[in-house]
Each structure stands twice: as C-alpha cells, then as structure tokens.
C-alpha atoms as a PDB file:
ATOM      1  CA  UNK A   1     -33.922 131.135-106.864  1.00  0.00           C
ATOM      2  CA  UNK A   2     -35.737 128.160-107.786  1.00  0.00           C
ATOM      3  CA  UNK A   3     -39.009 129.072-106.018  1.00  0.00           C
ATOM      4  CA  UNK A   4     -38.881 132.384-108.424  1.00  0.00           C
ATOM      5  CA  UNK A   5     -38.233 129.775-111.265  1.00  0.00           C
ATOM      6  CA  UNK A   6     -41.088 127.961-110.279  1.00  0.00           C
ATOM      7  CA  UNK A   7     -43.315 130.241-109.716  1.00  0.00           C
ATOM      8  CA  UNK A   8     -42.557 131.651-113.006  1.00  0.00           C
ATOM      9  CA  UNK A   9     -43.600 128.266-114.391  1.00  0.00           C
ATOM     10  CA  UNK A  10     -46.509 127.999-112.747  1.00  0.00           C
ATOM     11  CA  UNK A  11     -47.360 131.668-113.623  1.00  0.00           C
ATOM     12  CA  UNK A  12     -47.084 130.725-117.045  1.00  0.00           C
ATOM     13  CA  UNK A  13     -48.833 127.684-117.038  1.00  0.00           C
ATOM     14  CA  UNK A  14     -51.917 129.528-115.525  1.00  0.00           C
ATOM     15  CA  UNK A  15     -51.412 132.140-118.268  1.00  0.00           C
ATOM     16  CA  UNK A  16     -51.540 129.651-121.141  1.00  0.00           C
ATOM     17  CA  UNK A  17     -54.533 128.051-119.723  1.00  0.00           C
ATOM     18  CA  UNK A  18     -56.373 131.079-119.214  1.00  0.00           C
ATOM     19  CA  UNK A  19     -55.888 132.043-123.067  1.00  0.00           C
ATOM     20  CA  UNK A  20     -56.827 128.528-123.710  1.00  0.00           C
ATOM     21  CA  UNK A  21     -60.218 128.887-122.138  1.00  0.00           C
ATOM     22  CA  UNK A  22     -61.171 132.195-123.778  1.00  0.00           C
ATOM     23  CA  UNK A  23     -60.556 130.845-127.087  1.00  0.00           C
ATOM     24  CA  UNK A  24     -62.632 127.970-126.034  1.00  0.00           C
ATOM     25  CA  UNK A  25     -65.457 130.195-125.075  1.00  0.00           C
ATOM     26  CA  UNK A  26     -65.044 132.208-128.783  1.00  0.00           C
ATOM     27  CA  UNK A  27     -65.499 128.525-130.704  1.00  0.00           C
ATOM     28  CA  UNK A  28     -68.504 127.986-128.251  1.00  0.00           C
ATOM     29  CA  UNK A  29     -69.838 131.291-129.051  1.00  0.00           C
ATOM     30  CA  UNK A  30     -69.337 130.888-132.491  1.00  0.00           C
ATOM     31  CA  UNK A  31     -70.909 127.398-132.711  1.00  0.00           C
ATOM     32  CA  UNK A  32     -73.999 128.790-131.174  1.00  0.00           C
ATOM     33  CA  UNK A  33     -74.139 131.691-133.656  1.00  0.00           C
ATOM     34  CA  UNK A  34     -73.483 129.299-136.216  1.00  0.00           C
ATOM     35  CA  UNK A  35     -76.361 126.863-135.391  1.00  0.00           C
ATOM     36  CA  UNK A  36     -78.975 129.503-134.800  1.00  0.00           C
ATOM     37  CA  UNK A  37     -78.327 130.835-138.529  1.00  0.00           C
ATOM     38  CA  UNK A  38     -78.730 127.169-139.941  1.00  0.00           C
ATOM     39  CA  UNK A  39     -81.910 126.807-137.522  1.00  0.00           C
ATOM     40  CA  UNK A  40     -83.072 130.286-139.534  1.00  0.00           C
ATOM     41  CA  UNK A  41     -82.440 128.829-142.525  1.00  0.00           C
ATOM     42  CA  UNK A  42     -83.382 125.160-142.165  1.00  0.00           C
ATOM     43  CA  UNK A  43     -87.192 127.172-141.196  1.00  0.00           C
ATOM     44  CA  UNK A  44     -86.973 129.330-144.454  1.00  0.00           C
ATOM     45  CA  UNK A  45     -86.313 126.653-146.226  1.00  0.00           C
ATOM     46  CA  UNK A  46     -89.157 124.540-144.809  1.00  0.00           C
ATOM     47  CA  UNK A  47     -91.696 127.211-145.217  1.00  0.00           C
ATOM     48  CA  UNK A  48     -90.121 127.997-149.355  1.00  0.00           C
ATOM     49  CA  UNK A  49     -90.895 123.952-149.897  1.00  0.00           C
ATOM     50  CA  UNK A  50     -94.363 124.599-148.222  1.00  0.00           C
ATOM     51  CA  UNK A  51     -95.627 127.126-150.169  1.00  0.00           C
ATOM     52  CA  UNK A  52     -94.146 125.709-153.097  1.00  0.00           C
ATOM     53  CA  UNK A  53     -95.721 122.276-152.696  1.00  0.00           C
ATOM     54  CA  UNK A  54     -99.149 124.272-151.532  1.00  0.00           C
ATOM     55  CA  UNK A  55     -98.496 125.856-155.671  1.00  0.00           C
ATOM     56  CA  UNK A  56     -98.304 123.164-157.134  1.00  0.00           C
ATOM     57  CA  UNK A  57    -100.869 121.310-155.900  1.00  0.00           C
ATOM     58  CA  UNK A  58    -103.384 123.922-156.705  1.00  0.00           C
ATOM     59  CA  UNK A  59    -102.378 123.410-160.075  1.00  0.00           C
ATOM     60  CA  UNK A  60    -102.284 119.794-159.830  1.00  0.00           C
ATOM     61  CA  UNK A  61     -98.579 119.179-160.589  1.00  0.00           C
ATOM     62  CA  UNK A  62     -98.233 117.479-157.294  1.00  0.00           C
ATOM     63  CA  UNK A  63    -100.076 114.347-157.700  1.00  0.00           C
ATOM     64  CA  UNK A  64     -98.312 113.665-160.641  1.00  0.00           C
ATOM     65  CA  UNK A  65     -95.286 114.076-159.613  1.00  0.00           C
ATOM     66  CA  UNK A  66     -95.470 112.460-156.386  1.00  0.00           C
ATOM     67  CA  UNK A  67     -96.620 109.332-158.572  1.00  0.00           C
ATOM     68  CA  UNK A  68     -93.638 109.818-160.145  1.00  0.00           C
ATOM     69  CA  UNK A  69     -91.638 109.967-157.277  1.00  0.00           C
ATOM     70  CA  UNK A  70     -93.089 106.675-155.668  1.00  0.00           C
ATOM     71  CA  UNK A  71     -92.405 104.975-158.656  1.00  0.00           C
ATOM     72  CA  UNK A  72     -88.630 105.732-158.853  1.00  0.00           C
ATOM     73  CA  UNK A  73     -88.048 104.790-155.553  1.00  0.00           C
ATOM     74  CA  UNK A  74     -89.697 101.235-155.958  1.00  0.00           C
ATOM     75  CA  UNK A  75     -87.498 100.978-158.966  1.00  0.00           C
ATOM     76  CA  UNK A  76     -84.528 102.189-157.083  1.00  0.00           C
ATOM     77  CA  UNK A  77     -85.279  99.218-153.958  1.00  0.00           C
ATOM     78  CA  UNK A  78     -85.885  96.420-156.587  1.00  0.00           C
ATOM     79  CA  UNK A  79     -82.786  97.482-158.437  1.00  0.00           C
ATOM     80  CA  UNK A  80     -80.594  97.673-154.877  1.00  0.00           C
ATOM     81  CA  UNK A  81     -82.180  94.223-154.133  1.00  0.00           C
ATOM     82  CA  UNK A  82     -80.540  92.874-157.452  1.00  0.00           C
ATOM     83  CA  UNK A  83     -77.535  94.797-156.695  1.00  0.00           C
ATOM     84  CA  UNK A  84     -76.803  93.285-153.445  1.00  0.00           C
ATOM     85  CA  UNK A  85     -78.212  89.309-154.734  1.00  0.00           C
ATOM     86  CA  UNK A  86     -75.535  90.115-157.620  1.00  0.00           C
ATOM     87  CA  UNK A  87     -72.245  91.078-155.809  1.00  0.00           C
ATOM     88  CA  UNK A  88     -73.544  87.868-153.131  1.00  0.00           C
ATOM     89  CA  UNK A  89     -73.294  85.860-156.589  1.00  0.00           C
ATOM     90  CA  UNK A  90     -69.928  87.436-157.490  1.00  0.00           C
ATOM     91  CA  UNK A  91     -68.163  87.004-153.848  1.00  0.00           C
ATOM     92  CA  UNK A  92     -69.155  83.099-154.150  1.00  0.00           C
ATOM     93  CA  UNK A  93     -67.940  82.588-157.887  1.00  0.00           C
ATOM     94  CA  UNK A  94     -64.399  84.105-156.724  1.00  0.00           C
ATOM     95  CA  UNK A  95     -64.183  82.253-154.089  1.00  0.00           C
ATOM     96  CA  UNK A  96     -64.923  79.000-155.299  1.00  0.00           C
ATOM     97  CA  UNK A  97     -62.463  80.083-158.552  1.00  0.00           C
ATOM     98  CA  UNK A  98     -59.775  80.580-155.723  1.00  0.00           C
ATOM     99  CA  UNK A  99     -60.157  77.345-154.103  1.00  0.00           C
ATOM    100  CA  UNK A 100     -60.729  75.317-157.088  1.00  0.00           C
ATOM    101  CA  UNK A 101     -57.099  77.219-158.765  1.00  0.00           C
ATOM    102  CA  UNK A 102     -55.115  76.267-155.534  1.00  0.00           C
ATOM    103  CA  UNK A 103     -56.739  72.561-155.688  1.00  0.00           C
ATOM    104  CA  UNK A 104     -55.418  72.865-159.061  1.00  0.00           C
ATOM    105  CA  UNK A 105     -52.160  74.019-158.384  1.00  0.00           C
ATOM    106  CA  UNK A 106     -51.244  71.286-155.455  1.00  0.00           C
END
C-alpha cells in the first residue's frame, strides 16, 4: 500500500512540474514576442526622430534649437554642482549644531 501511495506522490510531483515547465515556456514565449514588438517600435521611433530632425534642419530650426539645448544642459550641470556644494554645506552646519547642543547640554 505504501508503494501505491508513493508512487502516487511521485506521480504527482512529476505532474506539477510538468505544468510548471509549460507555463515557463508560455512567459518565455511571451517575453520574446514582447521584445521583438518594442525592437519594432524602438526602430519606428528612431527613423520618426530621423526624418523629423532631417525637417527641421532643412528649415533651419535645428541649429537653433540644439543651441538651445546645449545651453540648458550647462545650466542644468552648474546648477547640480551648486546643488550638491549646498546640501555638503547643510550636512556640516547640522552636524556641528548637534555637537555644539550636546556640548551644551553636558
């Protein structure tokens, strides 16, 4: 009786893993379908940006705006610079504030 008990187990066990590999095999399917459509895309995309860049710099928006562009993010690095010397300011105010409070309080 226990050999028919365990075989049952072990019946099961194969059964269980068997359904567990064919839904593994549906997410891997699915992941591929998935990442070929965002390939398609990601290419559309690319080529929309292309032409649209090749537009505009016919008519001459591009330089412009590119100067534009380069500007901004020079602005944006000096002002992260500041950002960054500012909170190293703040963490060494607090921290002498908190050590000159618990001198102060002994």
């Amino acid at each position: 009786m226990e050999a028919n008990g365990n075989l049952k187990n072990t019946i099961d066990d194969l059964t269980q893993r068997l359904t567990d590999l064919e839904k593994s095999k549906k997410v891997e399917a699915t992941q591929v379908e998935v990442q070929k459509v965002q390939t398609e895309m990601l290419l559309k995309l690319r080529a929309i940006r292309e032409s649209m860049l090749n537009e505009n710099a016919s008519q001459g928006v591009l330089s412009s705006s590119m100067i534009e562009m380069e500007k901004l993010r020079d602005e944006n690095a000096k002002l992260k610079q500041k950002v960054t010397k500012h909170e190293y300011r703040i963490t060494h105010l607090v921290r002498n504030l908190l050590k000159q409070s618990t001198n102060e309080s002994k």
